[in-house]
Structure formats: structure tokens, C-alpha cells
C-alpha atoms as a PDB file:
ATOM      1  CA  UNK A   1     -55.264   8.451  -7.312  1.00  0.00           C
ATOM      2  CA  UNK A   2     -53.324  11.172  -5.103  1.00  0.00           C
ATOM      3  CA  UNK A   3     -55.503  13.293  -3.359  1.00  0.00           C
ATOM      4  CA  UNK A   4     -55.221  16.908  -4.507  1.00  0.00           C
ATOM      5  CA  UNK A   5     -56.628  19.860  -2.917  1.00  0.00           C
ATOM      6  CA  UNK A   6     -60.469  20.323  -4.620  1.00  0.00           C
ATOM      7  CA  UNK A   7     -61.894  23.039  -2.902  1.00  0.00           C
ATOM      8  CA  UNK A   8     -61.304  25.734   0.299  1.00  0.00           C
ATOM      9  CA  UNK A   9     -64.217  26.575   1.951  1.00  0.00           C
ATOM     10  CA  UNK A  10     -64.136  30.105   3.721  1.00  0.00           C
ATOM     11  CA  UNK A  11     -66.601  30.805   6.375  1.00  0.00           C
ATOM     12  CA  UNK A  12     -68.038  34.149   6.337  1.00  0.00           C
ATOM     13  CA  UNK A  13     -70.359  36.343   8.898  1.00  0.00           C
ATOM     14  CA  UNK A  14     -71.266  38.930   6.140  1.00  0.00           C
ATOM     15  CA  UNK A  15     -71.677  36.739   2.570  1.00  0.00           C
ATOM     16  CA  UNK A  16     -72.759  40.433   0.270  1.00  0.00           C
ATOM     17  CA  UNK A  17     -69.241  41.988   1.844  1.00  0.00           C
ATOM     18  CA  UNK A  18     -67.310  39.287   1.009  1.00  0.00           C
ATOM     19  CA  UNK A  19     -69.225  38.138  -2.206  1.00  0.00           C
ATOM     20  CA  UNK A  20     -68.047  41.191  -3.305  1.00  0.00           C
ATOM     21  CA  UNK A  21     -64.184  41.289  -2.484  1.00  0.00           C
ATOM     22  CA  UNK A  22     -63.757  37.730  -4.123  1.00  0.00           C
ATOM     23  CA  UNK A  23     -65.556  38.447  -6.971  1.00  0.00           C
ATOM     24  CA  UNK A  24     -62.751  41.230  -7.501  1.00  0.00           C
ATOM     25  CA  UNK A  25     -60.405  38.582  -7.903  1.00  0.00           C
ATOM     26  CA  UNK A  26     -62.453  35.966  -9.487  1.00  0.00           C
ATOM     27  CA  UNK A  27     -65.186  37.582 -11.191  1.00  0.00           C
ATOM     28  CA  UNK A  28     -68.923  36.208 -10.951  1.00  0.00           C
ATOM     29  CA  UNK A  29     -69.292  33.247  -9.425  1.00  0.00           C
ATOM     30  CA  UNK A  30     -70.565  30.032 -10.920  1.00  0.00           C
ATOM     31  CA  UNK A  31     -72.833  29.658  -7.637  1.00  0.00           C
ATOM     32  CA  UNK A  32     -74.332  32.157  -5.842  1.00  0.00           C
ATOM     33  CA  UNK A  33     -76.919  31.460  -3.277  1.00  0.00           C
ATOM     34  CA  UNK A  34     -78.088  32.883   0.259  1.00  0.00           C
ATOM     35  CA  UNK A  35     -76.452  29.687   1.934  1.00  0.00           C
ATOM     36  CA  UNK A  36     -73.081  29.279  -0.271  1.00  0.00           C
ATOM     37  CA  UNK A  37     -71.289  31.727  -2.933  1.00  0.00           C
ATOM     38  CA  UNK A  38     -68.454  29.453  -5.327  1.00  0.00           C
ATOM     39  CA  UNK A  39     -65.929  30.270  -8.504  1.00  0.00           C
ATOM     40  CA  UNK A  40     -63.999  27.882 -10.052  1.00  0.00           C
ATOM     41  CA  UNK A  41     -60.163  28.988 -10.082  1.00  0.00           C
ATOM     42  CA  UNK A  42     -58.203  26.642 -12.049  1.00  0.00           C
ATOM     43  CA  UNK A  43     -58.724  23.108 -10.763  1.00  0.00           C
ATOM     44  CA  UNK A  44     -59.971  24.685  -7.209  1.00  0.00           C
ATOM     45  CA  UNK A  45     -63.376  25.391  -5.997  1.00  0.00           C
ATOM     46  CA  UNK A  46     -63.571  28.525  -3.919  1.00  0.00           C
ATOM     47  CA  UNK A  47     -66.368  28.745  -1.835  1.00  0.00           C
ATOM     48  CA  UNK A  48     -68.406  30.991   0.255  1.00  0.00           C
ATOM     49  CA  UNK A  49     -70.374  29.353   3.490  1.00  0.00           C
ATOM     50  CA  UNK A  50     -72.208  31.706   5.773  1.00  0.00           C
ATOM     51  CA  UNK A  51     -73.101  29.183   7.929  1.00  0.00           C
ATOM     52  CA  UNK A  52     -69.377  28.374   9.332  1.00  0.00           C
ATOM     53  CA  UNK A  53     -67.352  29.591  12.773  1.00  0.00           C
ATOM     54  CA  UNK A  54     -65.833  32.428  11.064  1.00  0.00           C
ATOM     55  CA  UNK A  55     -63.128  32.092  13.999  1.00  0.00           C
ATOM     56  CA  UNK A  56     -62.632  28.169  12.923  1.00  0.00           C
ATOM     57  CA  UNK A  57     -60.989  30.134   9.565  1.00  0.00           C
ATOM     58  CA  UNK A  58     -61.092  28.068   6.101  1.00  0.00           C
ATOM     59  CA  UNK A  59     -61.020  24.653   5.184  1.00  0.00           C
ATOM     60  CA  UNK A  60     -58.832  23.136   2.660  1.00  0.00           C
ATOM     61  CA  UNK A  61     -60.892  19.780   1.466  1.00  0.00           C
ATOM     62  CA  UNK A  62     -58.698  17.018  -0.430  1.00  0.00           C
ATOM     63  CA  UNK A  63     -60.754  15.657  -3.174  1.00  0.00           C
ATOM     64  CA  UNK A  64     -60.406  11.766  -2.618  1.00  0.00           C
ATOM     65  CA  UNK A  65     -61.889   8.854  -4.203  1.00  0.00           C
ATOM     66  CA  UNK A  66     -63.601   7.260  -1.325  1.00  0.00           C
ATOM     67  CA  UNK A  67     -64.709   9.796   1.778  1.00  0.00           C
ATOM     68  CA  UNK A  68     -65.152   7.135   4.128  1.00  0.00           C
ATOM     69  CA  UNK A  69     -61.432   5.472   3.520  1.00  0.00           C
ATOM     70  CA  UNK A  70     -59.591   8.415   3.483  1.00  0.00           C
ATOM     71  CA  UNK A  71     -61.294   9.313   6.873  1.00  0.00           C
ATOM     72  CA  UNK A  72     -60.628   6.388   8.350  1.00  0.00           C
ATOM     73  CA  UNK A  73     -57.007   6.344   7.387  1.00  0.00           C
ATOM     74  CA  UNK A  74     -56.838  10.264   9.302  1.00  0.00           C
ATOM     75  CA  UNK A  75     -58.105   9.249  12.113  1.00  0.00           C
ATOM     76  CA  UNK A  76     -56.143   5.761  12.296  1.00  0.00           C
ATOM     77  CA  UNK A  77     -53.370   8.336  11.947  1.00  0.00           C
ATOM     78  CA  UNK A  78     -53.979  10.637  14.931  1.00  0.00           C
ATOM     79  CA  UNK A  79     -56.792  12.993  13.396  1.00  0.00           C
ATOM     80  CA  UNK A  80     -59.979  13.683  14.942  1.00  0.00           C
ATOM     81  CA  UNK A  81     -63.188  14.248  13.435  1.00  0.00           C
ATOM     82  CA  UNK A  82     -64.949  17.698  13.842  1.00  0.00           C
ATOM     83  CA  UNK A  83     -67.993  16.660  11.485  1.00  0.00           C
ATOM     84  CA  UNK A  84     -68.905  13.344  10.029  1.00  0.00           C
ATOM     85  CA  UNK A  85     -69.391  12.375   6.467  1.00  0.00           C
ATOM     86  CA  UNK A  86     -72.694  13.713   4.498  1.00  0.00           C
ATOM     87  CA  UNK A  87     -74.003  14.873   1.696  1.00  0.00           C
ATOM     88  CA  UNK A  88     -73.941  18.119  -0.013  1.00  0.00           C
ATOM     89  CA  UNK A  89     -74.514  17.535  -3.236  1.00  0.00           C
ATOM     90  CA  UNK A  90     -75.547  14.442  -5.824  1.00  0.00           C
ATOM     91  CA  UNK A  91     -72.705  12.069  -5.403  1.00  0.00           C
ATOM     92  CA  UNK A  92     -70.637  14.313  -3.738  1.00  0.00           C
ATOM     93  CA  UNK A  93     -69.700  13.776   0.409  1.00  0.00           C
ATOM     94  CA  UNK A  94     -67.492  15.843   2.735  1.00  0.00           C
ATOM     95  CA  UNK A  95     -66.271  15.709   6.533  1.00  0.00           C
ATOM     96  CA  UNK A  96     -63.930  18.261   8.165  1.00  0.00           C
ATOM     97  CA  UNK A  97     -61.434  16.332  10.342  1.00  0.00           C
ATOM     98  CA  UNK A  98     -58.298  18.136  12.769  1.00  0.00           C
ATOM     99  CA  UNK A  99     -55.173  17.199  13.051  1.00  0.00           C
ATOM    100  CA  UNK A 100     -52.904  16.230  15.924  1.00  0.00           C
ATOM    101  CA  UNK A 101     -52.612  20.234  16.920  1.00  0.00           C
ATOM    102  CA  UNK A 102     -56.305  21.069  16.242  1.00  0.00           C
ATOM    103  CA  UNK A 103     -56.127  22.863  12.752  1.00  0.00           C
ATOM    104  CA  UNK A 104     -59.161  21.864  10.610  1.00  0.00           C
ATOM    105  CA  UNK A 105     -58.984  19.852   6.761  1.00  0.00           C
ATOM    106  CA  UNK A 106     -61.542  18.379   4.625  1.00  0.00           C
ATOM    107  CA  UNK A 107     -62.199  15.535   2.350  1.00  0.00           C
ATOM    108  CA  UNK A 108     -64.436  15.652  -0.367  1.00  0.00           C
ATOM    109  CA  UNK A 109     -65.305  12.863  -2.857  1.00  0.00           C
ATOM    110  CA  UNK A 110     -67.995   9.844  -3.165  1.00  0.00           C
END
């Protein structure tokens, strides 16, 4: 399977201020908690996370089959990694990796 892009994770320092300008475009979220606020949009998870470097900016994550592989493969291929494979959810992993010039991407999956 291709990897698509799954969700974009947008850190926040005030989550009520910008709960509230996304829900303009969105509506009400599927998920709204003090630690992360998400919609659904299409095939894309949009998602909240007041516990990111705001100045890091957000993180695309490709939705892959196999977390660990596709990690691998990035950093075989020049990429570094900026946080290592875990769990945030029932079968579901993520790790945020940067590329060769330093700009952040995830990868979600199993």
C-alpha cells in the first residue's frame, strides 16, 4: 500500500483559542480532550496537541502499514529521528522523523 497522508498534527500553546478557530472550519470535533482536540476532514485527521514546540510548527504523519519499516527506510535514506516509535492509541504507533534540511514528518500505522 502507498502511504498517504493520515493525519497533521498542529501544536498549540493556547488549545480553547484555537479549539475554537478550527472548529469554524470543521465544526465539533470528534475528540476533544485537555491533552488533544481532533475532526475528521475527509480521509485526514486534524488534530490539536498542546503539548508540542509550537515553534517546531505541524506535522504531516503518513499513515503506513508497518511504523517500524517505513522508519527504517527514512532514516536509511538520510532522515533523522526526532522521536522514536510509541504508542498512542490501541494498535496505533507514531514517530516524527526530519529530513535532510531539518523539517519535521510523521508516520503513523501498526
Amino acid at each position: 500500500m502507498s502511504p498517504t497522508i493520515a493525519s497533521v498534527v498542529i501544536p498549540v500553546s493556547d488549545l480553547a483559542a484555537t479549539k475554537a478557530v478550527y472548529t469554524t472550519l470543521y465544526g465539533a470535533p470528534h475528540t476533544d480532550e485537555p491533552y488533544y482536540v481532533g475532526w475528521a476532514v475527509g480521509d485526514v485527521q486534524i488534530g490539536l496537541d498542546p503539548s508540542g514546540d509550537v515553534t517546531a510548527g505541524p506535522v504531516a504523519y503518513a499513515g503506513v502499514d508497518d511504523v517500524d519499516k517505513a522508519r527504517d527506510a527514512a532514516i536509511s535514506a538520510g532522515a533523522t529521528e526526532r522521536t522514536a516509535p510509541r504508542e498512542v492509541s490501541p494498535g496505533t504507533r507514531i514517530c516524527v522523523l526530519e529530513d535532510t534540511d531539518g523539517n519535521p514528518f510523521g508516520i503513523i500505522g501498526k
